[in-house]
Protein backbone atom coordinates (compact mmCIF):
# COMPACT_ATOMS: atom_id res chain seq x y z
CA UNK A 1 0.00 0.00 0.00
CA UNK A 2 1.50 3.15 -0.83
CA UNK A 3 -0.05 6.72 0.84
CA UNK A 4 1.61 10.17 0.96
CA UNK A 5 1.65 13.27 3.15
CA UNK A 6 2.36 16.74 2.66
CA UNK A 7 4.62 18.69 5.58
CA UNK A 8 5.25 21.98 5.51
CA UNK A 9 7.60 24.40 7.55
CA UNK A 10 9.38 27.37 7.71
CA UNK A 11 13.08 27.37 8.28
CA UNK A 12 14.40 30.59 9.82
CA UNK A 13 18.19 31.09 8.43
CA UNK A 14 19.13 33.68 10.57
CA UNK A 15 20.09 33.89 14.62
CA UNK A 16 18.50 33.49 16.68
CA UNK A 17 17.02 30.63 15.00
CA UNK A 18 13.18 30.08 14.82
CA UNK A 19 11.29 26.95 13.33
CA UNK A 20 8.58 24.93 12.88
CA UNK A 21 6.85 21.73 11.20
CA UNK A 22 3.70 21.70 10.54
CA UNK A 23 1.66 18.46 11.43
CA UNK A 24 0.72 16.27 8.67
CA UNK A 25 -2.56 17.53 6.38
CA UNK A 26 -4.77 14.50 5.76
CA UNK A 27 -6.86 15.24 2.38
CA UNK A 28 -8.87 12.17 0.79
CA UNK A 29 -5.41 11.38 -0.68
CA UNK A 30 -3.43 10.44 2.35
CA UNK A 31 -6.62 9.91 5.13
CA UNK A 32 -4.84 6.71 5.21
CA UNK A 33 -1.61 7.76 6.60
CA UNK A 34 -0.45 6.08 9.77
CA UNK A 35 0.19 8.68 12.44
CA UNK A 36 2.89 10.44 12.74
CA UNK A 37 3.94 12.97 15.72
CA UNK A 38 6.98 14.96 16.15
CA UNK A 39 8.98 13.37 18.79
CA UNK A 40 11.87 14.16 20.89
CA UNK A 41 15.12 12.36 19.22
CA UNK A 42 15.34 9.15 19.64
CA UNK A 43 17.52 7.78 22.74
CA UNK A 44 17.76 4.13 21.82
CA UNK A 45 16.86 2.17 24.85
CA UNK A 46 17.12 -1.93 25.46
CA UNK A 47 14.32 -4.09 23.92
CA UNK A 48 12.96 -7.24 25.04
CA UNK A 49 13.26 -10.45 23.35
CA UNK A 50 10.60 -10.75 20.64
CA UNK A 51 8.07 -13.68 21.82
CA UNK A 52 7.81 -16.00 18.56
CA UNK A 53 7.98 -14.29 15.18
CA UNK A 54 4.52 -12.94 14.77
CA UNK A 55 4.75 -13.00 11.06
CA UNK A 56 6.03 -15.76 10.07
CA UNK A 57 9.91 -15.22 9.83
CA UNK A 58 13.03 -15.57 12.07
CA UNK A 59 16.43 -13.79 11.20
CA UNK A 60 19.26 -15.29 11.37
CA UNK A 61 22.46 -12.94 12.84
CA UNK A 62 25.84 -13.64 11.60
CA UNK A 63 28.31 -15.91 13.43
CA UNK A 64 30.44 -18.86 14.03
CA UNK A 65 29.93 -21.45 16.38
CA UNK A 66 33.89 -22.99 16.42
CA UNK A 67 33.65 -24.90 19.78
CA UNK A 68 30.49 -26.92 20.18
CA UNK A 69 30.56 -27.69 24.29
CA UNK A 70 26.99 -26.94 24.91
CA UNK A 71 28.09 -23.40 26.26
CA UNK A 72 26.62 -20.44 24.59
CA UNK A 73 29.55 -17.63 25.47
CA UNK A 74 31.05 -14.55 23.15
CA UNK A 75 30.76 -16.33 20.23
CA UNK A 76 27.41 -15.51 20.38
CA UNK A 77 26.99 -12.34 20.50
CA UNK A 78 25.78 -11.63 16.83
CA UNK A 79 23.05 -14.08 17.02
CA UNK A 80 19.66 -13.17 16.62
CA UNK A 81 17.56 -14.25 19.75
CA UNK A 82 14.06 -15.67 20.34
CA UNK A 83 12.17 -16.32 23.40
CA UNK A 84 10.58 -19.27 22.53
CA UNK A 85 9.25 -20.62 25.99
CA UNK A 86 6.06 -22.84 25.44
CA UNK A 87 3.24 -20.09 26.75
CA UNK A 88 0.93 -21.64 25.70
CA UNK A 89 1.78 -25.52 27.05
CA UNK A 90 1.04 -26.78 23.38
CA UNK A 91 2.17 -30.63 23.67
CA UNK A 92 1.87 -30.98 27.59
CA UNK A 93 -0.46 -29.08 29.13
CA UNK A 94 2.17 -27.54 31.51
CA UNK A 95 2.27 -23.69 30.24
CA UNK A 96 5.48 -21.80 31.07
CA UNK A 97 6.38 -18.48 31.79
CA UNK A 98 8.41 -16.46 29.38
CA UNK A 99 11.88 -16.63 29.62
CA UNK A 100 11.96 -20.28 30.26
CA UNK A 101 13.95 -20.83 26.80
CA UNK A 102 15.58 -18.89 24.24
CA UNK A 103 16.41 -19.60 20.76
CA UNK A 104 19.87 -18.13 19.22
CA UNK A 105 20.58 -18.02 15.91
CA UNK A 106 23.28 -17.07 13.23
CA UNK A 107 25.13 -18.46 9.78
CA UNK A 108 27.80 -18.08 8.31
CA UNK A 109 28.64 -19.27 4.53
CA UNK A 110 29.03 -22.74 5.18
CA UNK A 111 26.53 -23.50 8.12
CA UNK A 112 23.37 -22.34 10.33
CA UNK A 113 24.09 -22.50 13.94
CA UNK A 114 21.50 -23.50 16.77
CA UNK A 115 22.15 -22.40 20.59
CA UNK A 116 18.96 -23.77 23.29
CA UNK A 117 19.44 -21.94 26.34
CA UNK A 118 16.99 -23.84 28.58
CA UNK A 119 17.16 -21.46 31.49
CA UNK A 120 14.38 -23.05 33.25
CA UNK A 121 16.31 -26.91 33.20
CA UNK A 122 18.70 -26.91 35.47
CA UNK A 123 19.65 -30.46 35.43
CA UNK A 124 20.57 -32.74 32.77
CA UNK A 125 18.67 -35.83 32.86
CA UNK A 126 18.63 -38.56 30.27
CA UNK A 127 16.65 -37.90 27.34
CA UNK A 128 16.65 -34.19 27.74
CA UNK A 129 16.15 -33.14 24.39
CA UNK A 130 15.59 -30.94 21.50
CA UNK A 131 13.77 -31.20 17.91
CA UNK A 132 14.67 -29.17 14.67
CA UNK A 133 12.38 -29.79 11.72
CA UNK A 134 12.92 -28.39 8.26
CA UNK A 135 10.29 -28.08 5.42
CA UNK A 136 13.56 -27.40 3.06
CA UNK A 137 11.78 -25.29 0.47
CA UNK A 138 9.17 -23.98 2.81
CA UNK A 139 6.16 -25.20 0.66
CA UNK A 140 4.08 -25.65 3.66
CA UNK A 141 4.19 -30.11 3.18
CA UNK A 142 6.03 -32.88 3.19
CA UNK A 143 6.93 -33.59 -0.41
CA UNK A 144 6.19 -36.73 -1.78
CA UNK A 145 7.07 -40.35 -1.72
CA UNK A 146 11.25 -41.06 -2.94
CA UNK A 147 12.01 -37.50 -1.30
CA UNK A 148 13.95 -37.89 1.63
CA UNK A 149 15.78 -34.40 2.74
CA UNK A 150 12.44 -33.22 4.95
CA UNK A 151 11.90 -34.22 8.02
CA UNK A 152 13.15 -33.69 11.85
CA UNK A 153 16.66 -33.99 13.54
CA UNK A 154 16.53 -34.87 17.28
CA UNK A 155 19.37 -34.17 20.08
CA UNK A 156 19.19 -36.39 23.20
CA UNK A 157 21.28 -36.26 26.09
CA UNK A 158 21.98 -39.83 26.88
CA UNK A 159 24.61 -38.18 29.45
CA UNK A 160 27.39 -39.96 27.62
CA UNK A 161 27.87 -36.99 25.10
CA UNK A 162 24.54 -37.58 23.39
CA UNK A 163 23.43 -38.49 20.42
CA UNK A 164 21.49 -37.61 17.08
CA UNK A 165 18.71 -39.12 15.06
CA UNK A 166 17.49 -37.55 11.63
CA UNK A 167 13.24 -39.17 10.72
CA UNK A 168 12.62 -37.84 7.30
CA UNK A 169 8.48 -37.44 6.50
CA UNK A 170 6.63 -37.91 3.02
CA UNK A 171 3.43 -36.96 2.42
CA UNK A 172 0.79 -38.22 -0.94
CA UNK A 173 -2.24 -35.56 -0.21
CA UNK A 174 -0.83 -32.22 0.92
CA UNK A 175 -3.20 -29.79 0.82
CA UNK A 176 -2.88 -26.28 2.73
CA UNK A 177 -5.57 -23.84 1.96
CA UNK A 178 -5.85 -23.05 6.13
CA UNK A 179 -2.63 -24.12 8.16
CA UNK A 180 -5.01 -25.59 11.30
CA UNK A 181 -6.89 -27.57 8.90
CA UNK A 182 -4.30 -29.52 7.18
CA UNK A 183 -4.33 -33.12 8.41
CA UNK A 184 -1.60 -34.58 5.97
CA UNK A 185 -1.30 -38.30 4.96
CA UNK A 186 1.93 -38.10 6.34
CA UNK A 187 4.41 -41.01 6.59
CA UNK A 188 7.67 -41.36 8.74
CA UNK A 189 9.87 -43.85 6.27
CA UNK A 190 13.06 -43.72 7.94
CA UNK A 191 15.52 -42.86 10.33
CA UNK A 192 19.23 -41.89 10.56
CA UNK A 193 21.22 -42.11 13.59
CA UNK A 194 24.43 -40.86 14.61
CA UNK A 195 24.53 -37.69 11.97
CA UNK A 196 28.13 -36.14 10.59
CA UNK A 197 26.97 -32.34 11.63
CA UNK A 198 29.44 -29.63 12.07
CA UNK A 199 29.02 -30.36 15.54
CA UNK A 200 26.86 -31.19 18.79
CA UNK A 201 27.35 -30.29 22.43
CA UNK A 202 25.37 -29.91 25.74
CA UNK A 203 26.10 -28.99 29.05
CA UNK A 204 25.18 -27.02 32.14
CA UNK A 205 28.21 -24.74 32.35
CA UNK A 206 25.84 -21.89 32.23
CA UNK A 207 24.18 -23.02 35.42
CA UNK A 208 21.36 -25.08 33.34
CA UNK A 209 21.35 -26.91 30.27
CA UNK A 210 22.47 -25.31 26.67
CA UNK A 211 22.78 -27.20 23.58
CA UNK A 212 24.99 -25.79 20.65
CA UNK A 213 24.20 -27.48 16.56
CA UNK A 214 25.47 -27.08 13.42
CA UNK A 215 24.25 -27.79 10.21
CA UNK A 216 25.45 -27.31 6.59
CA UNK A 217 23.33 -25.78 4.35
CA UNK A 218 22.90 -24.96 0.14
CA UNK A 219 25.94 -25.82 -1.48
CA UNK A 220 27.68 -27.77 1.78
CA UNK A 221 24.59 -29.42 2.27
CA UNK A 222 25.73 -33.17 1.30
CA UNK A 223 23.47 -35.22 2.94
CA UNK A 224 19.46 -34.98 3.22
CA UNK A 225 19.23 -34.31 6.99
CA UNK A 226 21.21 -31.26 6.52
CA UNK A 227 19.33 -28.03 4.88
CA UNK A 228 19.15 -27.68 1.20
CA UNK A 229 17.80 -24.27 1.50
CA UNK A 230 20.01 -21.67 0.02
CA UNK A 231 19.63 -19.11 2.93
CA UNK A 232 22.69 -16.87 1.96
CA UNK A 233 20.72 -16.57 -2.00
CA UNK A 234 17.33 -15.21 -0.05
CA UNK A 235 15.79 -18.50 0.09
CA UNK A 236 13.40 -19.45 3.08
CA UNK A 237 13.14 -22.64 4.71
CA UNK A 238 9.92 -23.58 7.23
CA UNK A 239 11.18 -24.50 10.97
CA UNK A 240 9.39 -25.56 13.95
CA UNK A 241 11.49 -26.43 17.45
CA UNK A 242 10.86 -27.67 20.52
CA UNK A 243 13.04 -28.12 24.41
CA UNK A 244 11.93 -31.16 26.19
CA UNK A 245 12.75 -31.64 29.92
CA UNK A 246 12.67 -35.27 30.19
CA UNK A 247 13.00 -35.83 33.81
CA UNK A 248 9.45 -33.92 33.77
CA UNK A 249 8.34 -34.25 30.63
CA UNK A 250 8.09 -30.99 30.30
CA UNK A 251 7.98 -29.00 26.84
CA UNK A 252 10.08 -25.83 27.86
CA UNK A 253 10.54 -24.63 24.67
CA UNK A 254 8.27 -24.84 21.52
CA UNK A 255 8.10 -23.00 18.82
CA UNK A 256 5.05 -21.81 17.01
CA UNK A 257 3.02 -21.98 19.87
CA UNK A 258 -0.07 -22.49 18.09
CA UNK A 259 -2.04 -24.28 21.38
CA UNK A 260 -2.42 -27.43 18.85
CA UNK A 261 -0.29 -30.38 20.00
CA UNK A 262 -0.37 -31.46 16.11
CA UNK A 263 1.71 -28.39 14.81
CA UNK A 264 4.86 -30.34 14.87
CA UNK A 265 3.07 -32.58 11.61
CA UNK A 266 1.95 -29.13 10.06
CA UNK A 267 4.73 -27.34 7.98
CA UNK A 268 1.96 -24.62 6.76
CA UNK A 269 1.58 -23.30 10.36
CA UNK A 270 5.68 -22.57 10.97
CA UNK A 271 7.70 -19.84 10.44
CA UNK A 272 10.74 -19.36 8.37
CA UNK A 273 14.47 -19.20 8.55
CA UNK A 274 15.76 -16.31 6.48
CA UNK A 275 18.98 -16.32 6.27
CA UNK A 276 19.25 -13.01 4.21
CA UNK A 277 17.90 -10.04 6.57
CA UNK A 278 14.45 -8.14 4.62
CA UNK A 279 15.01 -4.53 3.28
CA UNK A 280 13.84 -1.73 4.54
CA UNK A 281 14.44 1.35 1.67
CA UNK A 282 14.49 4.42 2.45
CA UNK A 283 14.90 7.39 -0.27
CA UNK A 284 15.60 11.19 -0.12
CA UNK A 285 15.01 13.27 -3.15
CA UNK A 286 15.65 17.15 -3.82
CA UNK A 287 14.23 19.25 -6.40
CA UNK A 288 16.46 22.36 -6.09
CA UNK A 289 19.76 22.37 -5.65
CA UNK A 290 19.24 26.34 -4.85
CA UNK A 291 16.72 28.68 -3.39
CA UNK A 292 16.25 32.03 -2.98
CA UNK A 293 15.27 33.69 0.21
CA UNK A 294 11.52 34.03 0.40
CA UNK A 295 11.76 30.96 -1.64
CA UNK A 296 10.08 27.11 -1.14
CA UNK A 297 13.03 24.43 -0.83
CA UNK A 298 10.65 21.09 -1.97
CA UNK A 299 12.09 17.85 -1.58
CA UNK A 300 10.27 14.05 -0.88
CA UNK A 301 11.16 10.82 0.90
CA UNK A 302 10.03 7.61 0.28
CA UNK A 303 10.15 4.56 2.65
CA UNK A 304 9.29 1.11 2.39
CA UNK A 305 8.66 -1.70 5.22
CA UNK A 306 9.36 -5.44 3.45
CA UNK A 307 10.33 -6.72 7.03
CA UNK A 308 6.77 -8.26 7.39
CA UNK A 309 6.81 -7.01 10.98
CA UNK A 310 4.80 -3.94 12.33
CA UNK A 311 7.87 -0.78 11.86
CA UNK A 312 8.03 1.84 13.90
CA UNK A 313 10.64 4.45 12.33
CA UNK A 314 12.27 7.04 13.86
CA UNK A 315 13.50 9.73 11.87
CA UNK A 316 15.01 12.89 12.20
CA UNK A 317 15.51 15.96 9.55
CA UNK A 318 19.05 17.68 10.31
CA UNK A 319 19.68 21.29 8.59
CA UNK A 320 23.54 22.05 8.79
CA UNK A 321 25.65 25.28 8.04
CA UNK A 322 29.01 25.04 8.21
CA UNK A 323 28.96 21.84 10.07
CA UNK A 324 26.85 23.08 12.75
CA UNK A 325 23.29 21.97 13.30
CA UNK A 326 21.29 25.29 13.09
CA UNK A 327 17.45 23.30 13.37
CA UNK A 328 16.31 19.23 13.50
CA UNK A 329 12.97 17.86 13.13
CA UNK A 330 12.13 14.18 14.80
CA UNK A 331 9.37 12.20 13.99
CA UNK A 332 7.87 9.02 14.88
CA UNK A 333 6.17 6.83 11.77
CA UNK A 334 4.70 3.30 11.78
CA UNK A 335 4.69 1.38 8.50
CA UNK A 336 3.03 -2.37 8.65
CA UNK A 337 4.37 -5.49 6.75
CA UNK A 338 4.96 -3.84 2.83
CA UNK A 339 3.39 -0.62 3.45
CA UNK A 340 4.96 2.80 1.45
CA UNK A 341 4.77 6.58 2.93
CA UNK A 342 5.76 9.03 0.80
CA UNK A 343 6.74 12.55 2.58
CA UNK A 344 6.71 15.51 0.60
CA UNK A 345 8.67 18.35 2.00
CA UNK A 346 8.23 22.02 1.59
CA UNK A 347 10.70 24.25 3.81
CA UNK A 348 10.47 27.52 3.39
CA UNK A 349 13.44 30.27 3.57
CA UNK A 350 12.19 33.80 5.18
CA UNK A 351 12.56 36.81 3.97
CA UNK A 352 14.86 38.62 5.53
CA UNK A 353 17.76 41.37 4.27
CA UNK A 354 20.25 40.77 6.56
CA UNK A 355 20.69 36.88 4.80
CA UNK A 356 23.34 36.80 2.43
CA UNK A 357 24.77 33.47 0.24
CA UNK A 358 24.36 30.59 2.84
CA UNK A 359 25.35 26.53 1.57
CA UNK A 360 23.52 23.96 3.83
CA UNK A 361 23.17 20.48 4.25
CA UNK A 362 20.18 18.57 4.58
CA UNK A 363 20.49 15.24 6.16
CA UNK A 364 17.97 12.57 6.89
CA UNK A 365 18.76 9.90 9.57
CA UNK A 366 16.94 7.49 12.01
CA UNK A 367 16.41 3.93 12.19
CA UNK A 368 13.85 1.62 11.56
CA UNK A 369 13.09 -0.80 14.32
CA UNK A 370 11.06 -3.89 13.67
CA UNK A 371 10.39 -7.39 16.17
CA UNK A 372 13.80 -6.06 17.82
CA UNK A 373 15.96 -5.75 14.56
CA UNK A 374 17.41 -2.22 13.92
CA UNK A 375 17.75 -0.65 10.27
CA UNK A 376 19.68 2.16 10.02
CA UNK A 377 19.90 4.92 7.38
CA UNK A 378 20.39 7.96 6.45
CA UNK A 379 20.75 10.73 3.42
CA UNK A 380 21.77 13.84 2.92
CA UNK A 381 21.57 17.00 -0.44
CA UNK A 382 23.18 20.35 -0.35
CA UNK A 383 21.39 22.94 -1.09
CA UNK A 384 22.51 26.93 -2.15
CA UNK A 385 20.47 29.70 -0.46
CA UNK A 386 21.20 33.23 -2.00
CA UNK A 387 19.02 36.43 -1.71
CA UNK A 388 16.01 37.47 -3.44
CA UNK A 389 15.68 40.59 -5.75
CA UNK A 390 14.98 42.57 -1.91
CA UNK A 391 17.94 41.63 -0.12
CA UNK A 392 20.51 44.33 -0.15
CA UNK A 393 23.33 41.90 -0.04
CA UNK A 394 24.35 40.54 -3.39
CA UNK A 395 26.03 37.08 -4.06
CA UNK A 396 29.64 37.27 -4.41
């Protein structure tokens, strides 16, 4: 959806220094415009861990896991996180609170890498355990029968260093109009045990149990329980997870957390991995390059939300002169999932004598903050000012 506003100020060029925005005009053009407010400058401030992706996608930050001892330490600190704590007690009845178990996750070229923090398991038991599943091209089923590079890998703590299990799935009647109604004529055809991943480890260094994985994907993906997606090309492969306490049977982790124990059989109702982080453009566009006092400096911006999370924008006008910052303007926008705003600009320069030939700068900065992820930008024009046919002052 694309909508457009018109703002209008007046940007006194003289000391002391006087100026104002206008608020947005709605007209039966723009009545659709998300609200916008001028704000104070943004002071960015610590934000919680997003609960579940509530769009459908999970970014994946940047990183290598080298040392796979079930510890989740500095290496980890360009992961993208997830709170993915089973709220909503989906395959036991036993609802936890949030907090109870985060997901962390980041690539690199070669492989995707998995850290569990189960921060509500303090113990590890025997058959602690986790569960990755991977709908490879994120179709939404189980492909069909002589396909075997779907399906689920399982952990398990057998307190002996553990071990892995890969069950590929098939299915002969997908169908998936509406997620929750998809009952597949699924088959489980095989297993795999003891898998060559980049690595595996799980301990309770951290004070309760972590698990660290690795796993190959696109072109280093050589075998069918490791993902064929190519993430780093902008492909998109389905995922659902869960954390199982043994000892208590307890599911402290699961992700979606639909409320249906079934969701695990129901590719169509998980989110995706992307490995390549969405865009969000942003575009500043002048129409003079000079002005004349008394004259209108025009100019537009255009941004665009393809994040598929709810955007809240913060974005600030800067108007320089000789370095220094002689006015700002901060507003607040929201954009949802693929939304446009267009922002037309007209500034004004007063008329006054005592201005003579002035050069400023025009910058645009903020960032863009969506389900935790930050998107920075910025732009800048320059812009001549030089007097009008009353100014007693002439150019030199």
């Amino acid at each position: 959806m694309r909508i457009i506003a018109i703002i209008a100020g007046v940007m006194m060029l003289f000391c002391p220094l006087v100026s104002f925005a206008s608020p947005v005009h709605r007209t039966a053009e723009n009545a659709l415009l998300p609200e916008g407010k001028e704000v104070s400058i943004r002071t960015p401030v610590e934000q919680p861990r997003p609960l579940y992706p509530d769009c459908g996608e999970i970014q994946i930050g940047w990183g290598t896991c080298t040392v796979f001892d079930g510890y989740i330490d500095d290496e980890w600190n360009y992961a993208t996180v997830y709170d993915v704590s089973d709220t909503c007690g989906q395959s036991d009845s036993l609802p936890n609170e949030p907090g109870s178990c985060y997901l962390y996750l980041m690539r690199d070229e070669q492989a995707v890498y998995f850290g569990v923090d189960a921060v509500a398991d303090s113990f590890k038991d025997y058959w602690d355990q986790i569960g990755l599943y991977f709908d490879d091209n994120d179709n939404g089923c189980w492909p069909l029968g002589g396909t075997t590079n779907e399906g689920n890998i399982w952990l398990v703590d057998d307190l002996a260093g553990g071990f892995t299990v890969w069950n590929w799935w098939q299915d002969y009647g997908c169908s998936c109009d509406s997620c929750l109604d998809y009952y597949p004529d699924y088959t489980n055809l095989g297993y795999l045990y003891d898998l060559d991943l980049c690595g595996f480890g799980i301990s309770t260094l951290a004070g309760h149990v972590q698990m660290e994985i690795g796993i190959n994907f696109g072109d280093y993906a050589d075998s069918d329980y490791e993902i064929q997606t190519y993430l780093n090309q902008g492909e998109t492969c389905g995922f659902y997870l869960y954390y199982l306490d043994y000892y208590d049977y307890d599911f402290l982790g699961e992700m979606p957390c639909t409320g249906d124990p079934g969701t695990y059989v129901w590719p169509c109702s998980w989110p995706s991995l992307v490995g390549v982080k969405p865009d969000f453009m942003f575009s500043l566009e002048s129409f003079q390059t000079q002005v004349s006092i008394g004259g209108t400096l025009d100019f537009a911006k255009h941004l665009h939300n393809n994040t598929c999370q709810t955007m809240t924008i913060h974005d600030t006008l800067y108007v320089y002169k000789g370095g220094e910052t002689v006015k700002d303007f901060a507003f607040e926008w929201t954009l949802e999932c693929e939304q446009d705003l267009d922002l037309c600009f007209a500034l004004q320069v007063p008329e006054k004598d005592q201005i003579i030939c002035w050069d400023i700068t025009i910058v645009n900065s903020g960032v863009a903050v969506a389900s935790g992820d930050e998107y920075p930008f910025e732009d800048s024009f320059d812009v001549h000012i030089e007097p009008g046919h009353k100014s007693e002052v002439e150019c030199p």
